[in-house]
N, C-alpha and C. Protein backbone atom coordinates (compact mmCIF):
# COMPACT_ATOMS: atom_id res chain seq x y z
N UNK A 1 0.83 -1.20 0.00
CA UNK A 1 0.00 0.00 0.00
C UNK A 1 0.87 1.26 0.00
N UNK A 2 2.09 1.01 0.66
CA UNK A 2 2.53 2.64 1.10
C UNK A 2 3.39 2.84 -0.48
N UNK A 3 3.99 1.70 -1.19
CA UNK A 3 4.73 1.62 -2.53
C UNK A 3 3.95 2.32 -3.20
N UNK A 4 2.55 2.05 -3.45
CA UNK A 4 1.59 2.28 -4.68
C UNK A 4 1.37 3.71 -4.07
N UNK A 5 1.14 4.35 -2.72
CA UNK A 5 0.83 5.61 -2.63
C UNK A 5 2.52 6.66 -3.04
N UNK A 6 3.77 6.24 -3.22
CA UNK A 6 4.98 6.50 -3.30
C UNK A 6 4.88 6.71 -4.80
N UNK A 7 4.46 5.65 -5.21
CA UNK A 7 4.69 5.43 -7.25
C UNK A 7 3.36 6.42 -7.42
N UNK A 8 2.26 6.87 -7.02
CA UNK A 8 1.61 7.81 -8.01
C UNK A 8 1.72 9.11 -7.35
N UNK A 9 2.50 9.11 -6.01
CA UNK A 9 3.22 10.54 -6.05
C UNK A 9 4.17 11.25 -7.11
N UNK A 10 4.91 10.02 -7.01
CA UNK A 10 5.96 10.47 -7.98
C UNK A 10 5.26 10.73 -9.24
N UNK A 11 4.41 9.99 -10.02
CA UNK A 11 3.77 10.11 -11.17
C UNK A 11 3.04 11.26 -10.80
N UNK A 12 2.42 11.77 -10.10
CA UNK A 12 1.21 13.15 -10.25
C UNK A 12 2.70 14.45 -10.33
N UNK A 13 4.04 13.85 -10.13
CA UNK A 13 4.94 15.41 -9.65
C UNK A 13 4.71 16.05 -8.25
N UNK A 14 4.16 15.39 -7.43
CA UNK A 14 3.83 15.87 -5.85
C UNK A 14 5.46 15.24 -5.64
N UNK A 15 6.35 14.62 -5.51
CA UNK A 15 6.80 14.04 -4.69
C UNK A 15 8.21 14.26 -5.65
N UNK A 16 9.40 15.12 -5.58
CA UNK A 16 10.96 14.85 -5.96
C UNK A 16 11.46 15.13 -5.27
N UNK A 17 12.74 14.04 -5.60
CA UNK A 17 13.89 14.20 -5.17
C UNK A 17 14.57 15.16 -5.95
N UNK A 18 14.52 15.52 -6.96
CA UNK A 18 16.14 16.40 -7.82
C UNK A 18 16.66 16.80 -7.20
N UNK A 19 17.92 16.52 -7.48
CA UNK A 19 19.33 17.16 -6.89
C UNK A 19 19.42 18.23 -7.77
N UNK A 20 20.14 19.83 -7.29
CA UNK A 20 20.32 20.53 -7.87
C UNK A 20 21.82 20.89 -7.24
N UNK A 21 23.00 21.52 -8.22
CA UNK A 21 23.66 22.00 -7.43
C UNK A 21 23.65 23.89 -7.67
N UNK A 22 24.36 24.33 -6.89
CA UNK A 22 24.50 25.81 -6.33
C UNK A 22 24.40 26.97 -7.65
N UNK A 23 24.59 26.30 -9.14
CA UNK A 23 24.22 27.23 -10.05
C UNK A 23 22.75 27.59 -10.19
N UNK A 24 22.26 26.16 -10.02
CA UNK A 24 20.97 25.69 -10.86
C UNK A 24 20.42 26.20 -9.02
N UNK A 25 20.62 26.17 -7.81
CA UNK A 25 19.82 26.51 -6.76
C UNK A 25 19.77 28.19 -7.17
N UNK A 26 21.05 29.01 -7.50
CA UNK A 26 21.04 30.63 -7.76
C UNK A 26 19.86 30.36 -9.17
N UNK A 27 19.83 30.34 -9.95
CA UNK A 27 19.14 30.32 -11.31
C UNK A 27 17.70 29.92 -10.53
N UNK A 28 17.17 29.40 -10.19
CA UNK A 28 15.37 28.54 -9.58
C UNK A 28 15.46 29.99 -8.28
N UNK A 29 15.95 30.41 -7.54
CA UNK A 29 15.57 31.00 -7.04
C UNK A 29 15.67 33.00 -6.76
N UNK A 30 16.88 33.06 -8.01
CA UNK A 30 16.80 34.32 -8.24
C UNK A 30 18.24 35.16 -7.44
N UNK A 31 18.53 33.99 -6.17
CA UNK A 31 19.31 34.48 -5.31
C UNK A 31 21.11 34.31 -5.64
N UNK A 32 21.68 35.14 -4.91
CA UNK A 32 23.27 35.13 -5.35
C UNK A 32 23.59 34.09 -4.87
N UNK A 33 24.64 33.18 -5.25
CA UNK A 33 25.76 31.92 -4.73
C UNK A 33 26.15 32.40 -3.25
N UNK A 34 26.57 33.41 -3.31
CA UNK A 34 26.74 33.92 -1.58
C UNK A 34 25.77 34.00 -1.13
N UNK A 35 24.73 34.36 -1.44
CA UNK A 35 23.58 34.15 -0.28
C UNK A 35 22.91 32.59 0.09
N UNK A 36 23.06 31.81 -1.07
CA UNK A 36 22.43 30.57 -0.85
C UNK A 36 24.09 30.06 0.31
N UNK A 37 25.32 30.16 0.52
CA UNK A 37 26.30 29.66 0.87
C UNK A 37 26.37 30.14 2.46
N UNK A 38 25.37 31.59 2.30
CA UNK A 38 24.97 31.81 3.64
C UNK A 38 24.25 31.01 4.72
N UNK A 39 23.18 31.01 3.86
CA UNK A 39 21.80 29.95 4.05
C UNK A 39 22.44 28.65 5.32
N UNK A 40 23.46 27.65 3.96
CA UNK A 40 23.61 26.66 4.34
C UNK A 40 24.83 26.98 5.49
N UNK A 41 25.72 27.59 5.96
CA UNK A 41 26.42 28.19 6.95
C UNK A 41 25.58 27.97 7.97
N UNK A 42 24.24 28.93 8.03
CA UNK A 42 23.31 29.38 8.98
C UNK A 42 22.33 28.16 9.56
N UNK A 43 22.55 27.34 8.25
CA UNK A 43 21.86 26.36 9.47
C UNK A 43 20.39 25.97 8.54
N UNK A 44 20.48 27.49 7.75
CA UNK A 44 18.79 27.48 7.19
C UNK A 44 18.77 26.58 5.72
N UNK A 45 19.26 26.72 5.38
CA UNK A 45 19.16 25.72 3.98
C UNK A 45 20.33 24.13 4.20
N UNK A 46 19.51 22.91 3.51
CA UNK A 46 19.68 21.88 4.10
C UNK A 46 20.48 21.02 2.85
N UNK A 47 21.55 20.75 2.85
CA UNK A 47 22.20 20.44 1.25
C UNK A 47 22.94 19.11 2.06
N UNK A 48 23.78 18.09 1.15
CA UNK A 48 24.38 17.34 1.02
C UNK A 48 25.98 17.89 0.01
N UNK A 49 26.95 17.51 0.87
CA UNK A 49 28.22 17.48 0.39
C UNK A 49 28.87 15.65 0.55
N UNK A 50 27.96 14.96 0.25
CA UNK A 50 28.76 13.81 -0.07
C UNK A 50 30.25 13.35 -1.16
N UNK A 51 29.34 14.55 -2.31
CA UNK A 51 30.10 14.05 -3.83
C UNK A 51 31.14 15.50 -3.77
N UNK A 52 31.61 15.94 -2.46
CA UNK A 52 32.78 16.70 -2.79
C UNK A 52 32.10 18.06 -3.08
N UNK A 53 30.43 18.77 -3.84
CA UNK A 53 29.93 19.41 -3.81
C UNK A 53 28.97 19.77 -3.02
N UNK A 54 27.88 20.86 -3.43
CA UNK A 54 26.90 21.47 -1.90
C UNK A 54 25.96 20.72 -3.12
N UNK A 55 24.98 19.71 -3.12
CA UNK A 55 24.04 19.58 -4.15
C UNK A 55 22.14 19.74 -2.87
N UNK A 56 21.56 20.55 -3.84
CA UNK A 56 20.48 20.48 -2.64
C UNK A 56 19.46 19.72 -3.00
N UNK A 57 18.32 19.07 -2.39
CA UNK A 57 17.53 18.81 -2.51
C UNK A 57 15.85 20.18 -3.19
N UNK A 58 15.24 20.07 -4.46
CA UNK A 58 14.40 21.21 -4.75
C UNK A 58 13.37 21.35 -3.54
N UNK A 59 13.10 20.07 -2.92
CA UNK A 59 11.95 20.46 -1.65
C UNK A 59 12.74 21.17 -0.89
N UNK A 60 13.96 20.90 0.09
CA UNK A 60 14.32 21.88 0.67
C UNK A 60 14.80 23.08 0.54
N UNK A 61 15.11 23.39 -1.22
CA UNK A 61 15.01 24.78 -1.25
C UNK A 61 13.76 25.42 -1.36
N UNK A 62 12.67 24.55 -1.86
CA UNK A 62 11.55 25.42 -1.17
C UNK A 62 11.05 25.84 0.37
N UNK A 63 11.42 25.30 0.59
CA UNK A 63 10.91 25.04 1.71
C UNK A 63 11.85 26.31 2.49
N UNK A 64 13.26 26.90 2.39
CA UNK A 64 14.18 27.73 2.80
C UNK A 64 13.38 29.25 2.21
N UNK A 65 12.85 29.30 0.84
CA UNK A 65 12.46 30.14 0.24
C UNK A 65 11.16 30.38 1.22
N UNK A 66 9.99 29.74 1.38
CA UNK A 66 9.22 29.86 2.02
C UNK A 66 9.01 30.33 3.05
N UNK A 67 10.25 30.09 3.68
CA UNK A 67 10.70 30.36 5.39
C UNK A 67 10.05 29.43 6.21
């Protein structure tokens, strides 16, 4: 049950993962590379540096944008 409610999230577009990194986060939200570098400093924006880069998740940059 919880698979089939997972698979037509993803199919309606309610539900991504995309990774974006720090060009493509400045470009979607309008904001400078220093300010998004702030963000994630501060605590307020929520990224992954596994692959050596800051790559973010698009829900949690909404979700930073939103406040």
């Amino acid at each position: 049950m919880i698979e089939r409610f997972y698979i037509e999230k993803k199919i309606d577009g309610k539900l991504t993962n995309k990774y974006l990194n720090i060009n493509q986060v400045s470009e979607f939200t309008g904001l400078s590379k220093s300010t998004i570098r702030r963000g994630v400093m501060k605590g307020e924006l929520k990224c992954s540096k596994k692959v050596g880069r800051l790559l973010f998740t698009e829900k949690s940059v909404r979700r930073w944008i939103d406040g």
